[in-house]
C-alpha atoms as a PDB file:
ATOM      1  CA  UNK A   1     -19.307   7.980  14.989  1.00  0.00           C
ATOM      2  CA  UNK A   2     -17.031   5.109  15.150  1.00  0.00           C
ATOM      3  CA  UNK A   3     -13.710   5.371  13.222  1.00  0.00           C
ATOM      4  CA  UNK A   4     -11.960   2.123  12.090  1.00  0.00           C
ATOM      5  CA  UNK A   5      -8.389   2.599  12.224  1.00  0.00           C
ATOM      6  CA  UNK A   6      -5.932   0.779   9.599  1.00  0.00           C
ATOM      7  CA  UNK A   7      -3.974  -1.998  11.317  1.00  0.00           C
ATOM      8  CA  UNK A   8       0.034  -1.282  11.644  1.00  0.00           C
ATOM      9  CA  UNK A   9       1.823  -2.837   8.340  1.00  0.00           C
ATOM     10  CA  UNK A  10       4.630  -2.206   6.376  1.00  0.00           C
ATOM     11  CA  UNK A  11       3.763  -0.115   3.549  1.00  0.00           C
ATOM     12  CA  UNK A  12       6.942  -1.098   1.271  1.00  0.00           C
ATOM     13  CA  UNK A  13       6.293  -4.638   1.846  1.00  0.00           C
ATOM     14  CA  UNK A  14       2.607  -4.078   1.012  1.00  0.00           C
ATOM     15  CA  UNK A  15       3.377  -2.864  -2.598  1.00  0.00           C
ATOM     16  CA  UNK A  16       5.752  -4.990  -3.038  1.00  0.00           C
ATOM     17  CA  UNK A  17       3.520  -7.590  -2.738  1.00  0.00           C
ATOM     18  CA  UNK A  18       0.425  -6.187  -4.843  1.00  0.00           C
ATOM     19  CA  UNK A  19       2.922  -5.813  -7.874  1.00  0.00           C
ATOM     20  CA  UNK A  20       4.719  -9.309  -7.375  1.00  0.00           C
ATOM     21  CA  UNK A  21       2.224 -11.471  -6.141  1.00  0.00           C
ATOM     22  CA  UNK A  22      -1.261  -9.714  -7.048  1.00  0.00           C
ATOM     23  CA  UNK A  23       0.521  -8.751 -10.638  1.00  0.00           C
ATOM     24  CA  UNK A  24      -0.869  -4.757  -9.986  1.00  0.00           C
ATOM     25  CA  UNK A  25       1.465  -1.960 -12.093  1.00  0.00           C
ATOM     26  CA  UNK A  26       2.224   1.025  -9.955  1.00  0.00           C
ATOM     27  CA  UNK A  27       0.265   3.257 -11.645  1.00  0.00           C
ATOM     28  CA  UNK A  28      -3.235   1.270 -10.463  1.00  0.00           C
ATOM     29  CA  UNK A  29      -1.918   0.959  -7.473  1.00  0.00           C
ATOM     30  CA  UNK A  30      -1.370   5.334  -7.373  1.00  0.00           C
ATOM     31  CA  UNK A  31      -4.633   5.328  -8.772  1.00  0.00           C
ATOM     32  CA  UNK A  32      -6.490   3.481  -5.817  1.00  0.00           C
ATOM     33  CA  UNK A  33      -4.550   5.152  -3.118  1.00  0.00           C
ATOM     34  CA  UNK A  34      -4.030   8.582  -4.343  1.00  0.00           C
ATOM     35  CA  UNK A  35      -0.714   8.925  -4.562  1.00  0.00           C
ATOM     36  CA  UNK A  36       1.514   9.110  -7.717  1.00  0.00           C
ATOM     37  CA  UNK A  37       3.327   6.481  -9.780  1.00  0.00           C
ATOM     38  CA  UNK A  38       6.919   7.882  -8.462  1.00  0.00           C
ATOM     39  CA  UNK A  39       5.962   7.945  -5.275  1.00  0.00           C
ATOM     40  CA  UNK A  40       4.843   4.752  -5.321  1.00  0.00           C
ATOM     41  CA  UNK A  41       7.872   3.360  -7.350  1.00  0.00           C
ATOM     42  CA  UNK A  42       9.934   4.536  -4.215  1.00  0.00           C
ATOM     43  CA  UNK A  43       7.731   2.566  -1.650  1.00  0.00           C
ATOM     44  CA  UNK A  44       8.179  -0.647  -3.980  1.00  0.00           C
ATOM     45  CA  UNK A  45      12.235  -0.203  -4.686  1.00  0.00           C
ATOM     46  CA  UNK A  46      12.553   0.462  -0.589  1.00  0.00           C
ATOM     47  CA  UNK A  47      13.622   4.574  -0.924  1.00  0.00           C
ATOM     48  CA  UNK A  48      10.774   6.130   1.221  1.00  0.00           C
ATOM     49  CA  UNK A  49      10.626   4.993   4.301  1.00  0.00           C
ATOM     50  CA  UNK A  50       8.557   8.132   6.023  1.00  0.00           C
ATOM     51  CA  UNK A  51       5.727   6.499   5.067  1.00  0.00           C
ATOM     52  CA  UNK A  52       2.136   7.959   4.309  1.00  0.00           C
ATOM     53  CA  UNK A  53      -1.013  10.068   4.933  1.00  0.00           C
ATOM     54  CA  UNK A  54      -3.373   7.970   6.463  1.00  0.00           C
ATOM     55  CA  UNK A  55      -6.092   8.014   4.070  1.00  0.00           C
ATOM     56  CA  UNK A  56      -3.223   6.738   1.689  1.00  0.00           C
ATOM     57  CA  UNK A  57      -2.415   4.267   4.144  1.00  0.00           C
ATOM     58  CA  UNK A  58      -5.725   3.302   5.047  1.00  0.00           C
ATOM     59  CA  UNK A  59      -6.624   2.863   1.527  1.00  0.00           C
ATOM     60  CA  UNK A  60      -3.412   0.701   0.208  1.00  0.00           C
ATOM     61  CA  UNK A  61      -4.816  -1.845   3.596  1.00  0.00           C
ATOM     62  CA  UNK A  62      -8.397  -2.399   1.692  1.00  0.00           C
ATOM     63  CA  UNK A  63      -6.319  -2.847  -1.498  1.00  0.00           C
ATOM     64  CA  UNK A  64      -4.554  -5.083  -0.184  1.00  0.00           C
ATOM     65  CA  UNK A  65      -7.296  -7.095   1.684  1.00  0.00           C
ATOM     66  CA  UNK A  66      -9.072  -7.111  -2.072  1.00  0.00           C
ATOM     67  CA  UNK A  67      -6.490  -9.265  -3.627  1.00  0.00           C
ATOM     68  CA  UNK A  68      -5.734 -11.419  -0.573  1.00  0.00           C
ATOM     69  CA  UNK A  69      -2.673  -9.809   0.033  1.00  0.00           C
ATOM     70  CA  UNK A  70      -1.056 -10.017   4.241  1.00  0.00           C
ATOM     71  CA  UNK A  71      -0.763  -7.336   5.669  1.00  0.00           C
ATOM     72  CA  UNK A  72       0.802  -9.271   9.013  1.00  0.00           C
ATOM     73  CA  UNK A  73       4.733  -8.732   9.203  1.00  0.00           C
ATOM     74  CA  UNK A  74       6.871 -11.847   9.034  1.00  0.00           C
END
């Protein structure tokens, strides 16, 4: 089996964009990645920079892909 692996992005950046650009609230977003809405409100105001569980990861790249959102750093 074939495993597709989640291109390298910024997760910060990538919230940031799905709530200022795609118009999401943090809470969907937490819903569709499986994380929680304070977790995610960190991500978004720049205070976690660890990052995330892949399957987190992996999952906030489709989101973002669904509303047309780069995931390319500038």
């Amino acid at each position: 089996m074939t495993e597709t692996l989640a291109p390298p992005f910024d997760c910060n950046r990538a919230i940031q964009r799905l709530i200022d650009v795609a118009g999401l609230r943090q809470q969907e977003i937490a819903d569709a990645i499986g994380l929680s809405q304070g977790r995610v409100s960190h991500f978004y105001g720049g205070i976690d920079k660890q990052g995330m569980r892949y399957e987190s990861y992996y999952k906030l790249g489709q989101l973002c892909r669904k509303h047309s959102i780069e995931l390319e750093d500038e």
